[in-house]
C-alpha atoms as a PDB file:
ATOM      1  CA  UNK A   1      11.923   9.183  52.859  1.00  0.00           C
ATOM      2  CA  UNK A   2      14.012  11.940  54.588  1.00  0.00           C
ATOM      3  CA  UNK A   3      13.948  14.572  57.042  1.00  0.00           C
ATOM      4  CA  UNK A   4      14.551  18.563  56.320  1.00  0.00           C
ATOM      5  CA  UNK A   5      16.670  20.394  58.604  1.00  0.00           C
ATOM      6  CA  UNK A   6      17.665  23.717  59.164  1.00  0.00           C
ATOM      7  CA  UNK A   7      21.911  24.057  58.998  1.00  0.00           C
ATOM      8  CA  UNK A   8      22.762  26.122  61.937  1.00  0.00           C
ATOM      9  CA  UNK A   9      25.286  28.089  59.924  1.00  0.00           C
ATOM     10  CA  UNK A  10      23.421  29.475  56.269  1.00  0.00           C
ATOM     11  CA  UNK A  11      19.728  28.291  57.300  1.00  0.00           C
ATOM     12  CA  UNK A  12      19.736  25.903  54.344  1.00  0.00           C
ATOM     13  CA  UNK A  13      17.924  22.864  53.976  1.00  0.00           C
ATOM     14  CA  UNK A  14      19.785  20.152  55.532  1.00  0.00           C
ATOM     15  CA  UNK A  15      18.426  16.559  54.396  1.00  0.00           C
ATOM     16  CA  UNK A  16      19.142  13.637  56.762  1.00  0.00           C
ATOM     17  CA  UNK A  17      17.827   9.897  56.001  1.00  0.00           C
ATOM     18  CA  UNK A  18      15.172   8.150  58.242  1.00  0.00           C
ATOM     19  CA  UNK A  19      18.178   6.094  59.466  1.00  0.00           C
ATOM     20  CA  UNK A  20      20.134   8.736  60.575  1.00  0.00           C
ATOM     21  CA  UNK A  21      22.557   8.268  63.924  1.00  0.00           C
ATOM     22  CA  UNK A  22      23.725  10.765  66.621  1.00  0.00           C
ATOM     23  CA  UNK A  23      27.007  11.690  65.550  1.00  0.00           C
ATOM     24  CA  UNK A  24      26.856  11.183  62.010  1.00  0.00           C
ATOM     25  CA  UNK A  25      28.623  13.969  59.356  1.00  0.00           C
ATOM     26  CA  UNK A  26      26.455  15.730  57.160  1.00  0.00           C
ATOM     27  CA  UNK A  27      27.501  18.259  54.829  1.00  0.00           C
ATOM     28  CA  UNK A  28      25.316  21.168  53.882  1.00  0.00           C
ATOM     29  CA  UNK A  29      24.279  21.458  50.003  1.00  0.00           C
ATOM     30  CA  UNK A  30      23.986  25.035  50.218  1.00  0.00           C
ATOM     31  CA  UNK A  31      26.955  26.557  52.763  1.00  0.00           C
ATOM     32  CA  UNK A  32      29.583  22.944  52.552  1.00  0.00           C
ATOM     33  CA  UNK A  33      29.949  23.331  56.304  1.00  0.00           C
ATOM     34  CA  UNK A  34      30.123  19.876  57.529  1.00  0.00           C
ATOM     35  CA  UNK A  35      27.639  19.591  60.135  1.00  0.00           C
ATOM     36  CA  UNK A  36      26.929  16.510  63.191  1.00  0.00           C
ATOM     37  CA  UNK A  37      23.886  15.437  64.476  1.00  0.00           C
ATOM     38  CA  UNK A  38      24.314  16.419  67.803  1.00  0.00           C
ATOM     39  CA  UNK A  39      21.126  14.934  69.166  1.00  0.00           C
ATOM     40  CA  UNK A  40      17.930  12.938  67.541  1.00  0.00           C
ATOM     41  CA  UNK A  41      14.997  13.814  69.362  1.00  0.00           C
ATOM     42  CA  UNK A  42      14.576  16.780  68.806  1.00  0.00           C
ATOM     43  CA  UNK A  43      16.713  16.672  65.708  1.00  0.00           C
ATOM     44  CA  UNK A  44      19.857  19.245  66.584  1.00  0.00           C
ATOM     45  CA  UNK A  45      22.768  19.964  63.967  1.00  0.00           C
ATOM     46  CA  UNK A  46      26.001  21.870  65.242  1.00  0.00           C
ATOM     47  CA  UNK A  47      29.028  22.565  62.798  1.00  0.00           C
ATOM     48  CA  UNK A  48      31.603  19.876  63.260  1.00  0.00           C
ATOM     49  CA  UNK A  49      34.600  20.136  64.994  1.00  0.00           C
ATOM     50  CA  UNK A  50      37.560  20.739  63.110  1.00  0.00           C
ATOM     51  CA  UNK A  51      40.028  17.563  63.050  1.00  0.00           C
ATOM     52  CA  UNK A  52      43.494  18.962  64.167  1.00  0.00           C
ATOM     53  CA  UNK A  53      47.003  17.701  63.563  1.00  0.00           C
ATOM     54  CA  UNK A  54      48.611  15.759  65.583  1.00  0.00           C
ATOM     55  CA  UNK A  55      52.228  15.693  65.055  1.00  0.00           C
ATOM     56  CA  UNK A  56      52.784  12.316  65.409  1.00  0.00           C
ATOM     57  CA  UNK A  57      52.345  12.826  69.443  1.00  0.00           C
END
C-alpha cells in the first residue's frame, strides 16, 4: 500500500511507500523533478537540491 502526494512543482501524483523516510529522493512520474521528503507528518515534498561540483576542494 502507498501514499499519493501532490509534487510541489507540476501538481502530479507523487507515490511514496508506507515505509517511506524523511529525506528520501523521489522522482516525479509526471514532471522528473527529483523531489525529498522534507517532513512525514504532515507528509511535505520540496524539489531537491541540486548536487554541485566540487573541484576536488
Amino acid at each position: 500500500m502507498s501514499k499519493t502526494i501532490e509534487c510541489p512543482i507540476c501538481g502530479g501524483d507523487v507515490s511514496l511507500a508506507n515505509d517511506t523516510i524523511q529525506g528520501e529522493l523521489i522522482e516525479c512520474q509526471d514532471c522528473g523533478t527529483e523531489l525529498e521528503v522534507t517532513n512525514l507528518n504532515p507528509i511535505k515534498l520540496a524539489e531537491a537540491p541540486q548536487e554541485e561540483e566540487d573541484w576536488g576542494e
